[in-house]
PDB file of N, CA and C in Angstrom:
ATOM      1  N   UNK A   1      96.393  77.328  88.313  1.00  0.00           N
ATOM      2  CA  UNK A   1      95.002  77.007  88.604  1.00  0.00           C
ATOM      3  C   UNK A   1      94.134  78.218  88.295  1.00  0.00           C
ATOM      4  N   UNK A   2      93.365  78.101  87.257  1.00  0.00           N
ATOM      5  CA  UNK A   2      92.116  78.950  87.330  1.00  0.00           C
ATOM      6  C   UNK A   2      90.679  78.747  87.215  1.00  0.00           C
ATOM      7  N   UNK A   3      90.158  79.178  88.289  1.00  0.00           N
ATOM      8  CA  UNK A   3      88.529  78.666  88.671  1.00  0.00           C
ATOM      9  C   UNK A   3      87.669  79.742  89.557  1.00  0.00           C
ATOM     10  N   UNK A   4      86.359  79.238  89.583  1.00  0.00           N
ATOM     11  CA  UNK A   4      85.682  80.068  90.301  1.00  0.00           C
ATOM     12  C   UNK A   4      84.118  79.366  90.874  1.00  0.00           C
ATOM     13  N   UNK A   5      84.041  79.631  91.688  1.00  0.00           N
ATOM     14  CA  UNK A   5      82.839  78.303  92.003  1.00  0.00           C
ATOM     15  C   UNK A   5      82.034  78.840  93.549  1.00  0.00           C
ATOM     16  N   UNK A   6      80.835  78.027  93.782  1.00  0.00           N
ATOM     17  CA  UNK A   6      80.446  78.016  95.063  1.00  0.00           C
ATOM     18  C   UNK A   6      80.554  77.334  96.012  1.00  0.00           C
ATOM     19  N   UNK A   7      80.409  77.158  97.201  1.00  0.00           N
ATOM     20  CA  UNK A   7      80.808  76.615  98.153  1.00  0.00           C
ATOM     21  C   UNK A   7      79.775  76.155  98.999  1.00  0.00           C
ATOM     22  N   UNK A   8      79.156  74.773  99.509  1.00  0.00           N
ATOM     23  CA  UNK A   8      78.517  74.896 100.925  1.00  0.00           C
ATOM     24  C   UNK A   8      79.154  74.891 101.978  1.00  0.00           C
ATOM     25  N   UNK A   9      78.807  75.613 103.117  1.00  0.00           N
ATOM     26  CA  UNK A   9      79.742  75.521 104.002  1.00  0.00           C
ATOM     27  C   UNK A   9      78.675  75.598 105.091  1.00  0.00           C
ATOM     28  N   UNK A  10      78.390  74.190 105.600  1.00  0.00           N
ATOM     29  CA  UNK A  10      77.608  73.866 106.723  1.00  0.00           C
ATOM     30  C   UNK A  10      77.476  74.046 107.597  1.00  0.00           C
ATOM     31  N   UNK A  11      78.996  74.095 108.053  1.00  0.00           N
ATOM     32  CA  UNK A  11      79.244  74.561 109.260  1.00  0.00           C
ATOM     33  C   UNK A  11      79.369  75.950 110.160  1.00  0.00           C
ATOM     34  N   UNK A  12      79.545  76.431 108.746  1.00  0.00           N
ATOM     35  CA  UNK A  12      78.769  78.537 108.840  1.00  0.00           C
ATOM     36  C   UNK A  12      77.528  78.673 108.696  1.00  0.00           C
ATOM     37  N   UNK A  13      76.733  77.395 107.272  1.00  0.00           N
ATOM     38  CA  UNK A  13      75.534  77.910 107.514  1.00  0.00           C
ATOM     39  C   UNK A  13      75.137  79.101 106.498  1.00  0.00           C
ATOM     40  N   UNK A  14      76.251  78.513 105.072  1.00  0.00           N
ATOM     41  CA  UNK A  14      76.268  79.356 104.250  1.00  0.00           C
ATOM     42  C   UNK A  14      76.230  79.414 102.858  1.00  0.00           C
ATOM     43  N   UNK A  15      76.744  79.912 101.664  1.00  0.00           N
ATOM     44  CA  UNK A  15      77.235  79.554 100.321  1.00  0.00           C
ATOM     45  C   UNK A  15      78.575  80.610 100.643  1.00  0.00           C
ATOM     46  N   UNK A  16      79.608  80.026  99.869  1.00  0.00           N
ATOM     47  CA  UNK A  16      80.724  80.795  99.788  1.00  0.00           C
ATOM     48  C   UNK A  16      81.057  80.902  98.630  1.00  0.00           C
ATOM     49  N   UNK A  17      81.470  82.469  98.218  1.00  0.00           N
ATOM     50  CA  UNK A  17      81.702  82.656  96.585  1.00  0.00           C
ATOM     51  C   UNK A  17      83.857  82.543  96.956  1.00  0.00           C
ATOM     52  N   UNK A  18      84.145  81.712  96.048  1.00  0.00           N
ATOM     53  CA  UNK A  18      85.406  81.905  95.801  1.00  0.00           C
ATOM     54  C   UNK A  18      85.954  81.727  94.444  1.00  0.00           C
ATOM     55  N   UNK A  19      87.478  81.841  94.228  1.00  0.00           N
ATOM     56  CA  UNK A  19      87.633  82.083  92.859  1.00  0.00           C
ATOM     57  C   UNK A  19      89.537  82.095  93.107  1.00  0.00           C
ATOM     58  N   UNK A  20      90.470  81.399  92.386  1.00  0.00           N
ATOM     59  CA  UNK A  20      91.513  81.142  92.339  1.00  0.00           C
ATOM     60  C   UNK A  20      91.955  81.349  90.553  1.00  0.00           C
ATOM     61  N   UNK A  21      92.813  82.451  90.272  1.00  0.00           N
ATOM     62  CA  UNK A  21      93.629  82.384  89.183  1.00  0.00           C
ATOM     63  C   UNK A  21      95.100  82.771  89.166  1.00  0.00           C
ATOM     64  N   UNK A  22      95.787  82.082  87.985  1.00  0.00           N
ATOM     65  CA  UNK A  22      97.178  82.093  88.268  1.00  0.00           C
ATOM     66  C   UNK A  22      97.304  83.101  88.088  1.00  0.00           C
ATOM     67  N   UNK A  23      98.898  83.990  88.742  1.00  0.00           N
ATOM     68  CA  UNK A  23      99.319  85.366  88.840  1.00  0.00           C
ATOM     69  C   UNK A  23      98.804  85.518  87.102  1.00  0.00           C
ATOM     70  N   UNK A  24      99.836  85.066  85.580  1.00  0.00           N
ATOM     71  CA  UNK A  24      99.311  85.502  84.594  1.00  0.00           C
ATOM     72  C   UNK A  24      98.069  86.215  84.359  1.00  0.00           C
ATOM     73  N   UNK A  25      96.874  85.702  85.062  1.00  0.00           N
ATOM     74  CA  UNK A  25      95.841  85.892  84.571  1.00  0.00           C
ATOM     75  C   UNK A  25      95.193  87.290  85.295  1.00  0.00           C
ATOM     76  N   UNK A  26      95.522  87.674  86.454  1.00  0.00           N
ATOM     77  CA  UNK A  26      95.714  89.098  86.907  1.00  0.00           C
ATOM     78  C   UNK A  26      95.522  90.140  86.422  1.00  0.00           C
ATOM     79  N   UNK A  27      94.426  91.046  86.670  1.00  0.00           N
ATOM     80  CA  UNK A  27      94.320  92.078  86.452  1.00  0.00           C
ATOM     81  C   UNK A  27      93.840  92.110  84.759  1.00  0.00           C
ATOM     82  N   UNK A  28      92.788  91.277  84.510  1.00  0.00           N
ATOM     83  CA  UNK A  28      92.501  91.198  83.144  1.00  0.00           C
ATOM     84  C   UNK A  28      90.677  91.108  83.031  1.00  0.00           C
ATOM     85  N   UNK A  29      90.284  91.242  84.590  1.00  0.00           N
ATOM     86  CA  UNK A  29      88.906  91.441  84.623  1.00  0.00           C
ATOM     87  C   UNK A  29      88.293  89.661  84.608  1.00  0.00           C
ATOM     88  N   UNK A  30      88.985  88.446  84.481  1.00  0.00           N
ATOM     89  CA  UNK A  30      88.526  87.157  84.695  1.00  0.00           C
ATOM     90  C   UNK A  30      87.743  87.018  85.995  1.00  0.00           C
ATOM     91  N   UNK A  31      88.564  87.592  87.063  1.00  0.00           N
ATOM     92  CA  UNK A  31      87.949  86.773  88.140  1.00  0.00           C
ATOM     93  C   UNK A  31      86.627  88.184  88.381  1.00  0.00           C
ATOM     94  N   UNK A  32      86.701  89.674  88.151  1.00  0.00           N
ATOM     95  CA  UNK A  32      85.397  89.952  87.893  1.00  0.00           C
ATOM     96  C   UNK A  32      83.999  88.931  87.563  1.00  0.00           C
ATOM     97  N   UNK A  33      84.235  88.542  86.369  1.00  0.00           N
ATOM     98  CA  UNK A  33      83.626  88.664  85.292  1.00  0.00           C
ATOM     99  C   UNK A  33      83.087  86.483  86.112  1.00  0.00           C
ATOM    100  N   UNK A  34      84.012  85.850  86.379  1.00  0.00           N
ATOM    101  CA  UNK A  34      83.547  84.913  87.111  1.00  0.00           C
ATOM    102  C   UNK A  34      82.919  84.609  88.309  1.00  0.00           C
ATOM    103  N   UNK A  35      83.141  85.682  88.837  1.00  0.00           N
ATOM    104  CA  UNK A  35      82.220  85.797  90.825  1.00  0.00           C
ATOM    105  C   UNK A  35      81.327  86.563  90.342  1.00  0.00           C
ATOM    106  N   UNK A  36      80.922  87.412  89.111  1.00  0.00           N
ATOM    107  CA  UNK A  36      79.422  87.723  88.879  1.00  0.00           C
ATOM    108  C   UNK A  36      78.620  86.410  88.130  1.00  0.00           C
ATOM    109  N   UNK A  37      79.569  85.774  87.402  1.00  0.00           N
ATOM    110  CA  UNK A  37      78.723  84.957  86.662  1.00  0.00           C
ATOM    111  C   UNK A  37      78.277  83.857  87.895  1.00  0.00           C
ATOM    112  N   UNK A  38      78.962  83.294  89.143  1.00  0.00           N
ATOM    113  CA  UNK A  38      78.373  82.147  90.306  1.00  0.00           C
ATOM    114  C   UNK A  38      77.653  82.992  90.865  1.00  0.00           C
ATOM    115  N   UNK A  39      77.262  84.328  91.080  1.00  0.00           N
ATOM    116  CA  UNK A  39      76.615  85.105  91.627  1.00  0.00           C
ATOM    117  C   UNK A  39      74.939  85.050  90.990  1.00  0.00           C
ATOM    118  N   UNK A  40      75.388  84.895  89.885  1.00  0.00           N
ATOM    119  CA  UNK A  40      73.914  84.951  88.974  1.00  0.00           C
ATOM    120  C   UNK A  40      73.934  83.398  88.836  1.00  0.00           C
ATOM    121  N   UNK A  41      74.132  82.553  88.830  1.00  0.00           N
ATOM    122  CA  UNK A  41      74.017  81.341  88.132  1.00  0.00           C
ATOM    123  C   UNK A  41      73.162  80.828  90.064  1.00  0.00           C
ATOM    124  N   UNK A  42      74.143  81.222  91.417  1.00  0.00           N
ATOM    125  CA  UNK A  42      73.469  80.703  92.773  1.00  0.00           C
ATOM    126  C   UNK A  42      72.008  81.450  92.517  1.00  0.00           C
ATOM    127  N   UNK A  43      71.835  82.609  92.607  1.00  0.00           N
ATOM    128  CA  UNK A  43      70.842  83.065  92.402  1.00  0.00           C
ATOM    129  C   UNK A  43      69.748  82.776  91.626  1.00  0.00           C
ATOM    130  N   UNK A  44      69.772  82.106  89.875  1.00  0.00           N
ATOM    131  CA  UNK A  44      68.991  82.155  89.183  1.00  0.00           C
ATOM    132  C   UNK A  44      68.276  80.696  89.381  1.00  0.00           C
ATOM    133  N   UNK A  45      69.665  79.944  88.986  1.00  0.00           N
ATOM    134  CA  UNK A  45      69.409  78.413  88.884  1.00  0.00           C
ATOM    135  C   UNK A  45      69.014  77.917  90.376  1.00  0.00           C
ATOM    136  N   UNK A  46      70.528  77.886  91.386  1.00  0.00           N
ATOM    137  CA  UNK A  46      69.884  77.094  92.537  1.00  0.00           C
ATOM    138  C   UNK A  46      69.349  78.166  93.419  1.00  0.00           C
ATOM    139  N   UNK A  47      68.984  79.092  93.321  1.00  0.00           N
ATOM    140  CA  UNK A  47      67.857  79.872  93.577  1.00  0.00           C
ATOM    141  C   UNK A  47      68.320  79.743  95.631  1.00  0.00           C
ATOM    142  N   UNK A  48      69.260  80.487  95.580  1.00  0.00           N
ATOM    143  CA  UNK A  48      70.401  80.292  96.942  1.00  0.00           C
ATOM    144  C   UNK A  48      69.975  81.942  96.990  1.00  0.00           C
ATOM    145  N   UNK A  49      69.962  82.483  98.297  1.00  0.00           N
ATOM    146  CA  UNK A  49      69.148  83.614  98.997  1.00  0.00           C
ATOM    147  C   UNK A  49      70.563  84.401  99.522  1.00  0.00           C
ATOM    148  N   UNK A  50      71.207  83.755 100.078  1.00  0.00           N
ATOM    149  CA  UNK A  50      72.295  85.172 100.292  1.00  0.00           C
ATOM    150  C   UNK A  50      74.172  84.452  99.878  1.00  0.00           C
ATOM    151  N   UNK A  51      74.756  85.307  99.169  1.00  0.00           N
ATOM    152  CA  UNK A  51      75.673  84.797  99.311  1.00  0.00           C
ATOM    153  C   UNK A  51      76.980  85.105  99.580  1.00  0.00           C
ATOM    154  N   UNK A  52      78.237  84.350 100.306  1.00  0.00           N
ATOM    155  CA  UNK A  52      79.142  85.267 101.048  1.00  0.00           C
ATOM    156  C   UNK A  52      80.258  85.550 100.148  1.00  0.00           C
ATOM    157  N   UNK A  53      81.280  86.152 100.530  1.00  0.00           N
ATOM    158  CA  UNK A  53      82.417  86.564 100.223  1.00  0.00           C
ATOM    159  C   UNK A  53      83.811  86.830 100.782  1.00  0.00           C
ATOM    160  N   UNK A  54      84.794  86.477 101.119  1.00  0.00           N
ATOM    161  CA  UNK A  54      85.375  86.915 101.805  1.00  0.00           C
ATOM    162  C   UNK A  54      87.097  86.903 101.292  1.00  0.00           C
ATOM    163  N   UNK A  55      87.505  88.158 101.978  1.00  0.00           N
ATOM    164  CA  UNK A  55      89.046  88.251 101.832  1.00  0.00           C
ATOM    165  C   UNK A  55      89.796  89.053 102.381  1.00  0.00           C
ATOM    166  N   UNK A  56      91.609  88.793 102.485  1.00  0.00           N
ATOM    167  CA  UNK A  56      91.873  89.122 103.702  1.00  0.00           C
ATOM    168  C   UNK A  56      92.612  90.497 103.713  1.00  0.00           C
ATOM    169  N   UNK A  57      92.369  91.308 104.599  1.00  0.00           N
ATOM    170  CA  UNK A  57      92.417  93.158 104.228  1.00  0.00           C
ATOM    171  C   UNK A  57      93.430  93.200 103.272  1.00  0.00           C
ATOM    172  N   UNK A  58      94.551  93.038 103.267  1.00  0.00           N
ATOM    173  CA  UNK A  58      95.649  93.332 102.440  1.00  0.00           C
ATOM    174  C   UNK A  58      95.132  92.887 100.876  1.00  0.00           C
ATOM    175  N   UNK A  59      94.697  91.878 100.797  1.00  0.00           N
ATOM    176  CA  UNK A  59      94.201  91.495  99.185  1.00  0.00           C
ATOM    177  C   UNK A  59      93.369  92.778  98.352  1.00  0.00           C
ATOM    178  N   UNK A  60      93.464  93.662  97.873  1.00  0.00           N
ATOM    179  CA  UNK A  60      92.756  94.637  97.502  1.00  0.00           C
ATOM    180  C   UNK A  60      92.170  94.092  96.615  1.00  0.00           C
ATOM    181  N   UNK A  61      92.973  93.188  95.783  1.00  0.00           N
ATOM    182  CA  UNK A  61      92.493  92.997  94.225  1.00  0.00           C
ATOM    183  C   UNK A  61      91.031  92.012  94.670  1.00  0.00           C
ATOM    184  N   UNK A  62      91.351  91.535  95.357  1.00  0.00           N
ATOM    185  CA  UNK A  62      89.985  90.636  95.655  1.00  0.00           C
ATOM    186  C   UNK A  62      88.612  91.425  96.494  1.00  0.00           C
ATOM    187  N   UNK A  63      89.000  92.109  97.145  1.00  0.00           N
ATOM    188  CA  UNK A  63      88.366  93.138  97.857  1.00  0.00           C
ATOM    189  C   UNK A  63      87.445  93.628  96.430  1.00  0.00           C
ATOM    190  N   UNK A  64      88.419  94.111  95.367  1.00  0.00           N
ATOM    191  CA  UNK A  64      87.992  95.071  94.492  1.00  0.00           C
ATOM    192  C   UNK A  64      87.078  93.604  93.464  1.00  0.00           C
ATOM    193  N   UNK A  65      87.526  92.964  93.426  1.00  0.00           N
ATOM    194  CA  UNK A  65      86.475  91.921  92.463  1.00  0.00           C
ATOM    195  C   UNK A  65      85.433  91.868  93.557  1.00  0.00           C
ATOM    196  N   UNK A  66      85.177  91.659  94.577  1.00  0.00           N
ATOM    197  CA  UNK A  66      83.826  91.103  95.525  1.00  0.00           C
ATOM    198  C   UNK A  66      83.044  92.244  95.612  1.00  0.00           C
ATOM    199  N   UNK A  67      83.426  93.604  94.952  1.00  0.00           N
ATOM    200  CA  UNK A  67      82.862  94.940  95.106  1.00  0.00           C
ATOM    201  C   UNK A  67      82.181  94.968  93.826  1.00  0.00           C
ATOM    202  N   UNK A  68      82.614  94.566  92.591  1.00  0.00           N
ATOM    203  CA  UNK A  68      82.719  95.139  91.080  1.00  0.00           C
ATOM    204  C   UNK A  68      81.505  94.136  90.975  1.00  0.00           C
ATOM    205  N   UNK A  69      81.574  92.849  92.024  1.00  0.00           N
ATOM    206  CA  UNK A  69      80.508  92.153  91.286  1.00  0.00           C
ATOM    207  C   UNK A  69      79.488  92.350  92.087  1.00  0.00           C
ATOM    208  N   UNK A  70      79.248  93.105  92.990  1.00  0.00           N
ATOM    209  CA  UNK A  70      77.677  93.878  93.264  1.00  0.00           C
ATOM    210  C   UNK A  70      77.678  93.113  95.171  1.00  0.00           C
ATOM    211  N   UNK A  71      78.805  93.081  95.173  1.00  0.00           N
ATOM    212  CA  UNK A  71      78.700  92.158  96.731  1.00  0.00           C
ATOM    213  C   UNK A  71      78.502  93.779  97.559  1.00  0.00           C
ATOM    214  N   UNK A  72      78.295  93.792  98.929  1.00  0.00           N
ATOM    215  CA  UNK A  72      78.360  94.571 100.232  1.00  0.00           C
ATOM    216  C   UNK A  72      79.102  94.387 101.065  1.00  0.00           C
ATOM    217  N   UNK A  73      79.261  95.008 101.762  1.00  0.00           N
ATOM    218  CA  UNK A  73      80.440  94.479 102.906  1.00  0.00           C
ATOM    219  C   UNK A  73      79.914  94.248 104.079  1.00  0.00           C
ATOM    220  N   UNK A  74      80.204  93.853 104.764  1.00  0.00           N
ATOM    221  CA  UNK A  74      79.848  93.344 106.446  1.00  0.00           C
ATOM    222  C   UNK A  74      80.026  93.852 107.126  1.00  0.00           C
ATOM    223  N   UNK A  75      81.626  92.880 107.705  1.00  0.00           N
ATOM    224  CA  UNK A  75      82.056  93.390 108.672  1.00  0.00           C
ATOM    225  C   UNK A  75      83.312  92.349 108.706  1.00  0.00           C
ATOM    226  N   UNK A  76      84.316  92.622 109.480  1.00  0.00           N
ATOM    227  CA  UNK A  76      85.508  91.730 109.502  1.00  0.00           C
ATOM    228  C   UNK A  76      85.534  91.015 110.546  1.00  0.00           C
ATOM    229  N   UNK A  77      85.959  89.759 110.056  1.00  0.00           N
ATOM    230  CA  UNK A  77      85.608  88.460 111.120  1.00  0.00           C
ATOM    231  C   UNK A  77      86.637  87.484 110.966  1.00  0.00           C
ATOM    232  N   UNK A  78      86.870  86.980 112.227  1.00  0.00           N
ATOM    233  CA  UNK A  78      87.936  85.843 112.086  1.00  0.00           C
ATOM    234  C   UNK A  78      87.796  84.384 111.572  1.00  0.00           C
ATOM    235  N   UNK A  79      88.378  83.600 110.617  1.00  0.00           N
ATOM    236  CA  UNK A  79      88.103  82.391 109.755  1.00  0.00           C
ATOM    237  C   UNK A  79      89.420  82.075 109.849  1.00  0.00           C
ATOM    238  N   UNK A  80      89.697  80.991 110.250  1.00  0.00           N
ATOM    239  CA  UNK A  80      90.645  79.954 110.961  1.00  0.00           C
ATOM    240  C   UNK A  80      91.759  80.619 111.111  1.00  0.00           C
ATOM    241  N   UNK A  81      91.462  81.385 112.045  1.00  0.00           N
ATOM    242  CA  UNK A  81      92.464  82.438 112.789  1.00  0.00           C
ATOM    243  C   UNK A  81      93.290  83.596 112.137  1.00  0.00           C
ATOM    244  N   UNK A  82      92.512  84.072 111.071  1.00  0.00           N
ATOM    245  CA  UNK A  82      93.290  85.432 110.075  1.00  0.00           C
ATOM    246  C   UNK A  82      92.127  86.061 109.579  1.00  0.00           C
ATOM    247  N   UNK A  83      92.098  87.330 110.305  1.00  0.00           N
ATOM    248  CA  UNK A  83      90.621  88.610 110.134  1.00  0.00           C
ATOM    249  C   UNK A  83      90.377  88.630 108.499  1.00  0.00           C
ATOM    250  N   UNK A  84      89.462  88.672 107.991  1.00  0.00           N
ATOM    251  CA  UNK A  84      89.002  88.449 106.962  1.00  0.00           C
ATOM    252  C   UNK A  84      88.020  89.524 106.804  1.00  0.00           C
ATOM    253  N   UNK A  85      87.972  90.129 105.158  1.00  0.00           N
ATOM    254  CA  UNK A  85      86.224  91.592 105.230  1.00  0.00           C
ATOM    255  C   UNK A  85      85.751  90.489 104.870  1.00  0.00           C
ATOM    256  N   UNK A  86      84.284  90.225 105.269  1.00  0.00           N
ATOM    257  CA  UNK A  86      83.396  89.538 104.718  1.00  0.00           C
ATOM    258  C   UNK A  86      82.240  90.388 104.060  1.00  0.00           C
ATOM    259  N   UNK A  87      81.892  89.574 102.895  1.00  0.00           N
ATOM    260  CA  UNK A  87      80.796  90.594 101.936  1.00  0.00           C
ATOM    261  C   UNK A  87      79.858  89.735 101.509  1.00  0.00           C
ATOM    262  N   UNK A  88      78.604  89.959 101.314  1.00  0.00           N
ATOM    263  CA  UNK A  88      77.424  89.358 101.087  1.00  0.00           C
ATOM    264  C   UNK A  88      76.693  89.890  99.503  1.00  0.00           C
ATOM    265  N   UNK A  89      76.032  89.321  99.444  1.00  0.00           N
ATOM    266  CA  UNK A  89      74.849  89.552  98.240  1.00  0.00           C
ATOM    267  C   UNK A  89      73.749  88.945  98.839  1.00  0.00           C
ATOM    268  N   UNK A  90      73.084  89.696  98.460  1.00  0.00           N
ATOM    269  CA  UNK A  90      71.206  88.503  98.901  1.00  0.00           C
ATOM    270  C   UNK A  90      70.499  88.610  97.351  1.00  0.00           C
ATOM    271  N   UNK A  91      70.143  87.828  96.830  1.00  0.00           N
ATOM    272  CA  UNK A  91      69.249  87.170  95.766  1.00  0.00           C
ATOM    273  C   UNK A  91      68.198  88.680  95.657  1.00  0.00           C
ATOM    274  N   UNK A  92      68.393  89.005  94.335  1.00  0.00           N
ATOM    275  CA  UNK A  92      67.268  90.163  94.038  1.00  0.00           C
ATOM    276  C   UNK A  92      65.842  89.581  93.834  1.00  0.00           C
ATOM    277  N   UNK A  93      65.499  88.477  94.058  1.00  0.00           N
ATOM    278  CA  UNK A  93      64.375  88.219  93.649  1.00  0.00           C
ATOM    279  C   UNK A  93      63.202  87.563  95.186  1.00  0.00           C
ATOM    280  N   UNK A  94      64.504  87.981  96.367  1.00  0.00           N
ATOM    281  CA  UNK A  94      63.747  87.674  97.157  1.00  0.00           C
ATOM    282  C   UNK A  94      62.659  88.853  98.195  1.00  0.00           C
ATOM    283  N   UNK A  95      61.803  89.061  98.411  1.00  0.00           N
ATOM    284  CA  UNK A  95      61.259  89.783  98.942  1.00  0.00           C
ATOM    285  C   UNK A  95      61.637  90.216 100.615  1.00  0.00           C
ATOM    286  N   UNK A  96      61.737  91.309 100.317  1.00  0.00           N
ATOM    287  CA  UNK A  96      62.291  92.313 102.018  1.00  0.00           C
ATOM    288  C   UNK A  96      61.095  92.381 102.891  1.00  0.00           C
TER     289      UNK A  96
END
């Protein structure tokens, strides 16, 4: 399976950036290069204001894609019972 997409998630009250590729495809800069492109596409097109990220401490490689593509970090929080870093983006075009 390889993909990368957004998420509503109502019940957080959120957008969720996620992204699934097979081991092969590892470490070749894809899933970079795809959580910036839903990053810009929530932002430009459906014009979506903050968006999340999340993964679980041990995953570095994902840690390190949710970093590369301009995300922040939070804070670590529990999601159906396994601590998770959660990381955000907010839309550059919205006013502070």
């Amino acid at each position: 399976m390889v993909g990368a997409g957004l998420k509503c998630r109502p019940d957080r009250n959120e957008i969720d950036l996620g992204y699934r590729f097979m081991k092969k495809y590892w470490g070749k800069g894809y899933a970079t290069e795809a959580a910036s492109a839903c990053l810009q596409h929530g932002f430009t097109e459906l014009h979506v204001q903050k968006i999340v990220g999340r993964a679980l401490p041990a995953n570095l490689a994902s840690i390190t894609v949710l970093e590369k593509s301009g995300m922040q970090y939070n804070r670590e929080e529990i999601i159906g019972g396994f601590i998770h870093k959660t990381y955000y983006s907010i839309n550059p075009t919205v006013q502070s």
